[in-house]
N, C-alpha and C. Protein backbone atom coordinates (compact mmCIF):
# COMPACT_ATOMS: atom_id res chain seq x y z
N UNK A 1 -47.03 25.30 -60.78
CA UNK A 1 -47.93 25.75 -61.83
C UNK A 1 -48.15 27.24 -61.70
N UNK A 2 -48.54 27.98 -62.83
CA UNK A 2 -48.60 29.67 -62.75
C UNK A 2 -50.01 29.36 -63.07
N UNK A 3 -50.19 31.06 -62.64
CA UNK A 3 -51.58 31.39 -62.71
C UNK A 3 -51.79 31.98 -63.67
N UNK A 4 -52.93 32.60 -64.41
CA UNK A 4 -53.00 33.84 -65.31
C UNK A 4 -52.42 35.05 -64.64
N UNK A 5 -52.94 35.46 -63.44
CA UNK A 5 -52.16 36.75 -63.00
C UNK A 5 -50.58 36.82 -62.90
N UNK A 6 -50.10 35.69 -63.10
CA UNK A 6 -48.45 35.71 -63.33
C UNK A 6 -47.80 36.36 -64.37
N UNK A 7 -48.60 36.19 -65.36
CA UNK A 7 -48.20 37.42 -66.58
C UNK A 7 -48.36 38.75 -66.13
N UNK A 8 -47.52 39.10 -66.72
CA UNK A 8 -47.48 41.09 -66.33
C UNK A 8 -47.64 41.41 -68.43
N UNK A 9 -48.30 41.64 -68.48
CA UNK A 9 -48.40 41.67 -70.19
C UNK A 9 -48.03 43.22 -70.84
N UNK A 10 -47.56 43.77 -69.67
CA UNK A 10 -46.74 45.11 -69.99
C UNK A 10 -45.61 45.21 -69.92
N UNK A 11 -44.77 43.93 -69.93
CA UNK A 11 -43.29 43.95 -69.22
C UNK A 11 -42.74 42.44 -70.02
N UNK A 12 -41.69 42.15 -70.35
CA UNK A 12 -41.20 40.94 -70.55
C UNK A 12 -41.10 40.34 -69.38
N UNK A 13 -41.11 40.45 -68.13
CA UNK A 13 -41.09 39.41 -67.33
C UNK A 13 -41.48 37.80 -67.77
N UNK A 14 -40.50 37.14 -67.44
CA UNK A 14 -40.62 35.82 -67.66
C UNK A 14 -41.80 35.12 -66.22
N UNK A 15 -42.75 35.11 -66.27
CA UNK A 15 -43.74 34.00 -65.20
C UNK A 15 -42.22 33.13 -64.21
N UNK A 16 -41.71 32.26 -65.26
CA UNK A 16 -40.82 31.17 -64.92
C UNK A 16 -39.67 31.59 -64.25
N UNK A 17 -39.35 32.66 -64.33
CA UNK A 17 -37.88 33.74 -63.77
C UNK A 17 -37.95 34.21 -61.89
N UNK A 18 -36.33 33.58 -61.82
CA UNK A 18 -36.64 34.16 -60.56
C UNK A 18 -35.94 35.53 -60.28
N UNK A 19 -35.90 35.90 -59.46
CA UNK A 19 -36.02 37.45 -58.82
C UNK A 19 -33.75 37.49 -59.36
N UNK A 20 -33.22 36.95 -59.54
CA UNK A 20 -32.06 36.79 -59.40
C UNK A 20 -31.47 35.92 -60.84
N UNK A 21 -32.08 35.56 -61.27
CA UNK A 21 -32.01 34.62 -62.81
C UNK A 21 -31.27 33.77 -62.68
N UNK A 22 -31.22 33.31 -61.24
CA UNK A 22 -30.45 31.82 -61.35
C UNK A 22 -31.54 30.41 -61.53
N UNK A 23 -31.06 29.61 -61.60
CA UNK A 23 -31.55 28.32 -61.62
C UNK A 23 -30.97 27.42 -60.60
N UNK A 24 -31.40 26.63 -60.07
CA UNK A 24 -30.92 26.00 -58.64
C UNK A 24 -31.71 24.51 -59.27
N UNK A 25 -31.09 23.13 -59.91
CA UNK A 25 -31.82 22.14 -60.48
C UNK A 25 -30.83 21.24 -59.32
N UNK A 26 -31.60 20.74 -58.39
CA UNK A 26 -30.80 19.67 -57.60
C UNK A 26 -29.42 20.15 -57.20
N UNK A 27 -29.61 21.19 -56.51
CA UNK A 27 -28.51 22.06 -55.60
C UNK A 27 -27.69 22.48 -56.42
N UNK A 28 -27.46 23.11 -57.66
CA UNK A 28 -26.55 23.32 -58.92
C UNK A 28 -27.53 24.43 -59.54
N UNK A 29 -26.55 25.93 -59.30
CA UNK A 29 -26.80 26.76 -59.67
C UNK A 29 -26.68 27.27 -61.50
N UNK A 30 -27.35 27.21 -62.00
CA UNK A 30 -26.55 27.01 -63.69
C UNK A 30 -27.13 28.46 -64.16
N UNK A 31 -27.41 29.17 -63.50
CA UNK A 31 -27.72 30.73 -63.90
C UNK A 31 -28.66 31.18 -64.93
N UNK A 32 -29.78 30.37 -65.13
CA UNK A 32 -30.81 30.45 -65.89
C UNK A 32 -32.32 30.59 -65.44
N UNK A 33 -33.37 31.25 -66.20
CA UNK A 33 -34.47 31.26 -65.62
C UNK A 33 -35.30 30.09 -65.46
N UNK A 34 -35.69 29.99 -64.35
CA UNK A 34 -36.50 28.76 -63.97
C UNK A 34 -36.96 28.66 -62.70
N UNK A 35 -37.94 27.57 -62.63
CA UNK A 35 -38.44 27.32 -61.05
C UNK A 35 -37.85 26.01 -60.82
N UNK A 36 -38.16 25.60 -59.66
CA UNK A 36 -37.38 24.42 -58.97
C UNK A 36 -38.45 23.49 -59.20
N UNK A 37 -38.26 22.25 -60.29
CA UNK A 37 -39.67 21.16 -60.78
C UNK A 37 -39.37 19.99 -59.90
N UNK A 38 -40.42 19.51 -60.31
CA UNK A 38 -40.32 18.26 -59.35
C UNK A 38 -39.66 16.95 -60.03
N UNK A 39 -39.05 16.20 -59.57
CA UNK A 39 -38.27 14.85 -60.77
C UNK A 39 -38.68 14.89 -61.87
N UNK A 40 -40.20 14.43 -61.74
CA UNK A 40 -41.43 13.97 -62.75
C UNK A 40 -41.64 15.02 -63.63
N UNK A 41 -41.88 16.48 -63.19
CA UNK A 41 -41.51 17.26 -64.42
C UNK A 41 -40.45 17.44 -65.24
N UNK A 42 -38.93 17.10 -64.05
CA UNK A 42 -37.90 17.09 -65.04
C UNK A 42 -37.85 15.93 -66.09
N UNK A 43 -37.85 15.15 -65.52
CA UNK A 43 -38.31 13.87 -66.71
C UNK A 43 -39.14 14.20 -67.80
N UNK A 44 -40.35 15.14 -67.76
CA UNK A 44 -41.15 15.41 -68.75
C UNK A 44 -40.07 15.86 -69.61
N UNK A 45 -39.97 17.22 -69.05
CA UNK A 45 -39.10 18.25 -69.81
C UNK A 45 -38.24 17.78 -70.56
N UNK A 46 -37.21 16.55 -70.00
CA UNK A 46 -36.36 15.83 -70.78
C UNK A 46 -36.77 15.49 -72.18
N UNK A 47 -38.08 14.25 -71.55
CA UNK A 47 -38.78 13.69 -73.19
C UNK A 47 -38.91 14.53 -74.13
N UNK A 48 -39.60 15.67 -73.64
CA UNK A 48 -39.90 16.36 -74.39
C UNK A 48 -38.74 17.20 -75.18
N UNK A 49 -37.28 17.19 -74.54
CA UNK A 49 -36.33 17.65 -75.47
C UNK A 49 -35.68 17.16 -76.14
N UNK A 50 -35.66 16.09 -75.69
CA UNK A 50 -35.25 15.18 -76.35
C UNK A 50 -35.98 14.91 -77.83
N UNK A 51 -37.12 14.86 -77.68
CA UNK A 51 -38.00 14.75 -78.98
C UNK A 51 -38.18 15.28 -79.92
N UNK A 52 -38.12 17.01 -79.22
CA UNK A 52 -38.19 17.94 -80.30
C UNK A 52 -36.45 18.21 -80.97
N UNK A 53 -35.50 17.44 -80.31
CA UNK A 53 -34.32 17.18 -81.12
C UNK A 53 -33.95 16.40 -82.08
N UNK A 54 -35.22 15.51 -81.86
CA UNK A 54 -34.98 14.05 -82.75
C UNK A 54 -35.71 14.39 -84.00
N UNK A 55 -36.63 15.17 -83.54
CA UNK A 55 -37.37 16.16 -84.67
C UNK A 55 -36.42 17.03 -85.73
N UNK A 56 -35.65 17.18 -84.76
CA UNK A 56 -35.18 19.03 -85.81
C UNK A 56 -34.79 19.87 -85.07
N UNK A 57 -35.80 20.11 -84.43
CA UNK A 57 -36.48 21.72 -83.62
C UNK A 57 -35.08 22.01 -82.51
N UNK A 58 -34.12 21.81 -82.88
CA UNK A 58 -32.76 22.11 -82.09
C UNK A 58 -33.10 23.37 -81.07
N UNK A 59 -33.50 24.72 -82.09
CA UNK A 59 -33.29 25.67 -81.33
C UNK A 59 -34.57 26.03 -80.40
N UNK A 60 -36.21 25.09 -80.23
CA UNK A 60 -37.26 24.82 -79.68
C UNK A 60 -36.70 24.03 -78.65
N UNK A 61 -35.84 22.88 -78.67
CA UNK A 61 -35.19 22.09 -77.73
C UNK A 61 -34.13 23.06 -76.35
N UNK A 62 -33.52 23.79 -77.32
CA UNK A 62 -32.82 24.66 -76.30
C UNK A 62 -32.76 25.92 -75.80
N UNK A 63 -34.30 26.44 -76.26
CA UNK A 63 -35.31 27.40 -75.34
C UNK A 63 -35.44 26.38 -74.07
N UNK A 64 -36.09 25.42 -74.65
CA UNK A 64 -36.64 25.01 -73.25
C UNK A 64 -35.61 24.64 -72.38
N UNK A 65 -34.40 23.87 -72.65
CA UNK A 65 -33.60 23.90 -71.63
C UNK A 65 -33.48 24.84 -70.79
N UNK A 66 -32.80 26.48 -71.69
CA UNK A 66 -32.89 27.37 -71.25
C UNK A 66 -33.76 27.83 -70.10
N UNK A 67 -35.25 27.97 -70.62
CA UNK A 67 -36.42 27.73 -69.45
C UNK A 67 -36.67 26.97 -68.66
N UNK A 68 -36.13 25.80 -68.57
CA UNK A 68 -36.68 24.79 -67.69
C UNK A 68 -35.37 24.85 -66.54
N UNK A 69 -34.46 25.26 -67.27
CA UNK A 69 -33.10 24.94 -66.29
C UNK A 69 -32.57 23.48 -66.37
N UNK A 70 -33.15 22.43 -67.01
CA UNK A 70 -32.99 21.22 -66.58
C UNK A 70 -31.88 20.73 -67.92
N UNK A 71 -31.18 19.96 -67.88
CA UNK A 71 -30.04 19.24 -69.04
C UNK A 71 -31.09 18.17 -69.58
N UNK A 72 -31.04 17.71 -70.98
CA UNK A 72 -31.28 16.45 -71.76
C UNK A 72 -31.26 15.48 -71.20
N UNK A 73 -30.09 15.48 -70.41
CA UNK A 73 -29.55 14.20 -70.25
C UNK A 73 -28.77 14.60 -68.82
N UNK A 74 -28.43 13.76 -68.31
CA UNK A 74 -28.14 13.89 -66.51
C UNK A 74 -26.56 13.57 -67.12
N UNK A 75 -25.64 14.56 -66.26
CA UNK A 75 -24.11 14.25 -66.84
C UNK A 75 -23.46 12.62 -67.09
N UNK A 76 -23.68 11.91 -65.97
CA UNK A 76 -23.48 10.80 -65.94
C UNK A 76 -23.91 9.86 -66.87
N UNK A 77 -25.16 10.05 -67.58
CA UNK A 77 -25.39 9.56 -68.52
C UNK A 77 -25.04 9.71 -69.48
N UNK A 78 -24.95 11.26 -69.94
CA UNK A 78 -24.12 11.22 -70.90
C UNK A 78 -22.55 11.15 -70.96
N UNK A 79 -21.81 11.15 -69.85
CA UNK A 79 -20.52 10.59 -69.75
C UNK A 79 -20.83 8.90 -70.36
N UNK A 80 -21.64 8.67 -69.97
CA UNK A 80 -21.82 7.15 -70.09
C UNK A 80 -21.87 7.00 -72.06
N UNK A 81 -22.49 7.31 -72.74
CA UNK A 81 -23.00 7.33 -73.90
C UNK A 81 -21.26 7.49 -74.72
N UNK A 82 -20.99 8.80 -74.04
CA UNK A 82 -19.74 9.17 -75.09
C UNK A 82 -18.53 7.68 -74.57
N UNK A 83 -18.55 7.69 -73.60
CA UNK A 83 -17.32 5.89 -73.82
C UNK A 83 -18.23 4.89 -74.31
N UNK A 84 -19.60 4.49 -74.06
CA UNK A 84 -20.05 3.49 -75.18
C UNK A 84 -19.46 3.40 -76.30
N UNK A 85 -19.48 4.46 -76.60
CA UNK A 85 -19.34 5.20 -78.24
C UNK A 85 -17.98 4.69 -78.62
N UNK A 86 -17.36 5.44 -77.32
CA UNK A 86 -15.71 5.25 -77.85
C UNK A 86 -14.97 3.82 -77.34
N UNK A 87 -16.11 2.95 -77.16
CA UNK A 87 -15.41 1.77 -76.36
C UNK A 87 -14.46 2.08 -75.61
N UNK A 88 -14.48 2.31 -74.25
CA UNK A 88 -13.91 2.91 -73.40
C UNK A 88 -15.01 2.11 -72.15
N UNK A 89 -14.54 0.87 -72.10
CA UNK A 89 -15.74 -0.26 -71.22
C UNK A 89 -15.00 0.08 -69.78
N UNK A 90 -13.95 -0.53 -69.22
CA UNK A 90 -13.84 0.12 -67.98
C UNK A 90 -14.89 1.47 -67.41
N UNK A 91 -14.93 2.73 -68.20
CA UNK A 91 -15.10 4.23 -68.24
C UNK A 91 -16.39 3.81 -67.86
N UNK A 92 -16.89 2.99 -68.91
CA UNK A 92 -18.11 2.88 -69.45
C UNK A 92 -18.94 2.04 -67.99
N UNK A 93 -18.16 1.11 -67.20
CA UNK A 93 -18.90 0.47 -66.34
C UNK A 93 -18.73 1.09 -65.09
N UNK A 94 -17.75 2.08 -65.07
CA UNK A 94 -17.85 2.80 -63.82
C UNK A 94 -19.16 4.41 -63.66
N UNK A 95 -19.60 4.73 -64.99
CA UNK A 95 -20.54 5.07 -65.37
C UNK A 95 -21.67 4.67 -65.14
N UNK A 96 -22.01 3.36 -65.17
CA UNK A 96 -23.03 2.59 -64.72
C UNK A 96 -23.43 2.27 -63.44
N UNK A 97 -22.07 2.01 -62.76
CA UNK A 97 -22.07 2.08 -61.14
C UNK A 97 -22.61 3.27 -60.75
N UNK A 98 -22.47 4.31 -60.93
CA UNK A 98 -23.03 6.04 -60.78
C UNK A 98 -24.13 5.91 -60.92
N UNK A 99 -24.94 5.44 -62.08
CA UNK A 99 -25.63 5.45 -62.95
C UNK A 99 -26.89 4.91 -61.79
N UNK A 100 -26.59 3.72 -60.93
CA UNK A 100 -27.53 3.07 -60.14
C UNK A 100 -28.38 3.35 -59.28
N UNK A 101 -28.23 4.86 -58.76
CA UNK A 101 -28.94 5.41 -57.96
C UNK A 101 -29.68 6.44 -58.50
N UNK A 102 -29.79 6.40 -59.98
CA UNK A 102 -30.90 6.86 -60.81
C UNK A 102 -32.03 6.42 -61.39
N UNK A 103 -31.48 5.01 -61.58
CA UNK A 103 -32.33 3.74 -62.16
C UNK A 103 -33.95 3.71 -60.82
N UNK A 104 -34.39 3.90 -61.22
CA UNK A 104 -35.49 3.50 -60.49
C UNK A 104 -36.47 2.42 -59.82
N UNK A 105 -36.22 1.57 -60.93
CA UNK A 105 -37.15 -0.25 -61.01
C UNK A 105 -36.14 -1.06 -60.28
N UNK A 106 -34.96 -0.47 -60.03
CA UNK A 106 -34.10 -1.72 -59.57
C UNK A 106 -32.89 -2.28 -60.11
N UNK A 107 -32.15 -3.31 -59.55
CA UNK A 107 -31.47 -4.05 -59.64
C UNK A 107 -31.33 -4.80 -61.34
N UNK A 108 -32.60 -5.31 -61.44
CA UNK A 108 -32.68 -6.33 -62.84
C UNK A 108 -32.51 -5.47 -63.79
N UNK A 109 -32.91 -4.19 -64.05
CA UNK A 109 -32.98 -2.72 -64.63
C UNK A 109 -30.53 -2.77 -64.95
N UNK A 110 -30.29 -2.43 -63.82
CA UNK A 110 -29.14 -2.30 -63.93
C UNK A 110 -27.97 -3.77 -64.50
N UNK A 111 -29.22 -4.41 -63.83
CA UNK A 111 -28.41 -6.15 -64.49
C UNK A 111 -28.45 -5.79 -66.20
N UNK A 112 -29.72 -5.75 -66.92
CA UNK A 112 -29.62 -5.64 -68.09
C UNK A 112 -28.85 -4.83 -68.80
N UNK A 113 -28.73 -3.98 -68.14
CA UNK A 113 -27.64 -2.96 -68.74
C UNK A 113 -26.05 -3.08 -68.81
N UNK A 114 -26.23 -3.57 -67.81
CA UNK A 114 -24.43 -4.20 -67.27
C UNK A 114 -24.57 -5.18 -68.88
N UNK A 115 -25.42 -6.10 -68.86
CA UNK A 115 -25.35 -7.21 -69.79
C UNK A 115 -25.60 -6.81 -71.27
N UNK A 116 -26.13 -5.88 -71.69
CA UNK A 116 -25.98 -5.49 -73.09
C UNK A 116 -24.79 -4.77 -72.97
N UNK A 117 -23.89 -3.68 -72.38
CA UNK A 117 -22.71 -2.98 -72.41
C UNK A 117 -21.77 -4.31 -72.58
N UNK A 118 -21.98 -5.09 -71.89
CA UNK A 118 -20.77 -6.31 -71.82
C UNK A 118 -20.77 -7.00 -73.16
N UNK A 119 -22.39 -7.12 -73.73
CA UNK A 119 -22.64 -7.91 -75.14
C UNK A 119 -21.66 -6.88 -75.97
N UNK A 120 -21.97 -5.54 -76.12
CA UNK A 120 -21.45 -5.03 -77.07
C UNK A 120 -19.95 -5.10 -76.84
N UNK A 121 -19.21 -4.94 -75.87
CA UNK A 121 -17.86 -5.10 -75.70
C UNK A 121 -17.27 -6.43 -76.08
N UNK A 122 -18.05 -7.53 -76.08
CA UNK A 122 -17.70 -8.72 -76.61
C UNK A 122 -18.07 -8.88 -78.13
N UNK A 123 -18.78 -8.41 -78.56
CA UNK A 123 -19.01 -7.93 -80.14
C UNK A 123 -17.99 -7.57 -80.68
N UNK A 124 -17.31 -6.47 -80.64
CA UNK A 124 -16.59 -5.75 -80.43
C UNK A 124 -15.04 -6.19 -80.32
N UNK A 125 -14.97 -6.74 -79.40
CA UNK A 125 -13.87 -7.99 -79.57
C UNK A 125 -13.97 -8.81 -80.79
N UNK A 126 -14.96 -9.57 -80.95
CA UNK A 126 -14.45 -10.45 -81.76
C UNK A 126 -14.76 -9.08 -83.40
N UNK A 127 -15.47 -8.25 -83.47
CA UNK A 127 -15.00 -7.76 -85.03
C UNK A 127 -13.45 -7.11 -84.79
N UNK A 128 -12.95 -6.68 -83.85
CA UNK A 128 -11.77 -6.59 -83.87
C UNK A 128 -10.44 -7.52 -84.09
N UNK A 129 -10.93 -8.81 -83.88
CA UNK A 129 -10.01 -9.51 -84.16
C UNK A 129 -9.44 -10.23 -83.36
N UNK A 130 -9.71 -10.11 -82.01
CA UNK A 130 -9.39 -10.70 -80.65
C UNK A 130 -10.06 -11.45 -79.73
N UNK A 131 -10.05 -12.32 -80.48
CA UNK A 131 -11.12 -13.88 -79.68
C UNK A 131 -10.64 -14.03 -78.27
N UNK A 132 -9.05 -13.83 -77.96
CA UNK A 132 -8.75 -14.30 -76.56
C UNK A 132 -10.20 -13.53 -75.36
N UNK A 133 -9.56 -11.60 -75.85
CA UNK A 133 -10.59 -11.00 -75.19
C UNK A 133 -11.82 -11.00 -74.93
N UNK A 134 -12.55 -11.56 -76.01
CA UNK A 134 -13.77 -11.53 -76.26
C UNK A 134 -14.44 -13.13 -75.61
N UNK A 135 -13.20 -14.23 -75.47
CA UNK A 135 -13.71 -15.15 -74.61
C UNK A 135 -13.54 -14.97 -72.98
N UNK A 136 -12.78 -14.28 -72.81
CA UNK A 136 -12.23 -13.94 -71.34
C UNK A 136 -13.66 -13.10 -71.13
N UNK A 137 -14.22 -11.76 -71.78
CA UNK A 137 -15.38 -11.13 -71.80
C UNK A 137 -16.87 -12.17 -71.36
N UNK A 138 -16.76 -13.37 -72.26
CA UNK A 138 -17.54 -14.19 -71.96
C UNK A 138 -17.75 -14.48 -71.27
N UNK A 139 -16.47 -15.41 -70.95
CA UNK A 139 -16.48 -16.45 -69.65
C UNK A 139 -16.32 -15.75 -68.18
N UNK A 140 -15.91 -14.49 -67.91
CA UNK A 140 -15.55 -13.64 -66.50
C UNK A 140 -16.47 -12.53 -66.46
N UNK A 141 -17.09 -12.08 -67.74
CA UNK A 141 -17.85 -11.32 -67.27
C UNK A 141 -19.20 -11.10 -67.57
N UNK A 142 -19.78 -11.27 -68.75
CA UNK A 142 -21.09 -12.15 -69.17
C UNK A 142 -21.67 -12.92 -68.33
N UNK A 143 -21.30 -14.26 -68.68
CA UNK A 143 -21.17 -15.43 -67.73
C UNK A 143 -21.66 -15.28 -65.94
N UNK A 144 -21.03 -14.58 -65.14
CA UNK A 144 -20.86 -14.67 -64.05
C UNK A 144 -22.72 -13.38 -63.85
N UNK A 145 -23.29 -12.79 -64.79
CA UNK A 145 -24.16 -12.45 -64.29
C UNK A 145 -25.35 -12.88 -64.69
N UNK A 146 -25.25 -14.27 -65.10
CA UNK A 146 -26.46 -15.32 -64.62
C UNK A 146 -27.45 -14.63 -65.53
N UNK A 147 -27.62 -13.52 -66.62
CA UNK A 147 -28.85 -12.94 -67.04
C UNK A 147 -29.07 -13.02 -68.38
N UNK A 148 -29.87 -13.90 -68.91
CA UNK A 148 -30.25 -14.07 -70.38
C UNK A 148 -29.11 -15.30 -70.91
N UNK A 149 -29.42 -16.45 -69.85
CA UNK A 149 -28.49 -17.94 -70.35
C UNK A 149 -28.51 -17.95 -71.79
N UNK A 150 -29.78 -17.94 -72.12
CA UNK A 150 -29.91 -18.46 -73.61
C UNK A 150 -28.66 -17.32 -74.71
N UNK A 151 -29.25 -16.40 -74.37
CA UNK A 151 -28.50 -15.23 -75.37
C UNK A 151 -26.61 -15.41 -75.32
N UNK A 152 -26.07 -15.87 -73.66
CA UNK A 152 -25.00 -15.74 -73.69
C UNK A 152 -24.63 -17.51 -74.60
N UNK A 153 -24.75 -18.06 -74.66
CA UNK A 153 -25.32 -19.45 -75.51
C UNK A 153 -24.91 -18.92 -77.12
N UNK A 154 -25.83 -18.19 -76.83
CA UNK A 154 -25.78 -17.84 -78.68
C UNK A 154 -24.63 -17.05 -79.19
N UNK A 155 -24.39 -15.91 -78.05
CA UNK A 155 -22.99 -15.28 -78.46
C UNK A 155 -21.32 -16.16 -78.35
N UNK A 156 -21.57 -17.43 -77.63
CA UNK A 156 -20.52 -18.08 -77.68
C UNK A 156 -20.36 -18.99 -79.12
N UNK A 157 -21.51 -19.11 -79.81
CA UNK A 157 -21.45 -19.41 -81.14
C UNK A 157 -20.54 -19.15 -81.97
N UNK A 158 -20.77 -17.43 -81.84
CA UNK A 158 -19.74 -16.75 -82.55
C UNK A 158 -18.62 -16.79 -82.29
N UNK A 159 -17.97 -17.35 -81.63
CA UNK A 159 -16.75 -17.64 -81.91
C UNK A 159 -15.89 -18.94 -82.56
N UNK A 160 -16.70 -19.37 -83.09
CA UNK A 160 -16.36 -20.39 -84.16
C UNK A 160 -16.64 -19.74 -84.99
């Protein structure tokens, strides 16, 4: 946290700037002004850019990056997002494996996730046209993680 005397109100000095204008966010120098926050602020900072992107405010969003030093989104995650996207599920679940020592709540946290990525890849299958895959998806990999019986129930529907 700054003080009032941190302003120099005769000078652009940035309060938030260090002596060298690098940024150091979790041992990764990215050459921007900033102080070193704590998780919980980076997390703020995130929401909060995230929001004012969802808003509009693009170039309010990427001041603050700028200032904060911190990314939107943690690389891995967004590696993760762009193969969702591109169905690229292998990519996509080795992403998630990475992904686990970010998750915070746990295990069931990462179960669900494994299990909606897998729903959509079996979706996916069958609008494509390929029931074999999309039952093999089912039955080997759905299936085997025991989470939301009922739901995997209902997606085997669809394939009639």
């Amino acid at each position: 946290n700054f003080e009032p005397d941190d302003f120099d109100l005769h000078s652009r000095r940035n309060p938030l700037s260090t002596t060298n204008g690098e940024v150091t966010t979790n041992g990764t120098s990215i050459g921007r002004n900033s102080r070193n926050l704590s998780r919980t602020d980076q997390d703020i900072v995130r929401l909060i850019g995230q929001h004012l992107r969802g808003l509009g405010f693009n170039r309010s969003a990427e001041q603050l990056i700028a200032e904060s030093g911190c990314a939107l989104e943690h690389p891995t995650a967004a590696r993760f997002r762009v193969h969702v996207m591109a169905g690229e599920w292998d990519k996509a679940e080795e992403d998630l494996h990475e992904l686990e020592a970010l998750v915070r709540r746990g295990q069931e946290d990462i179960i669900k996730m494994k299990f909606l990525l897998l729903e959509q890849k079996y979706l996916e299958f069958l609008e494509d046209g390929a029931p074999l895959k999309a039952l093999d998806c089912l039955r080997h990999e759905l299936t085997p993680l025991k989470y939301n019986t009922e739901r995997v129930h209902v997606l085997s529907t669809y394939m009639m």
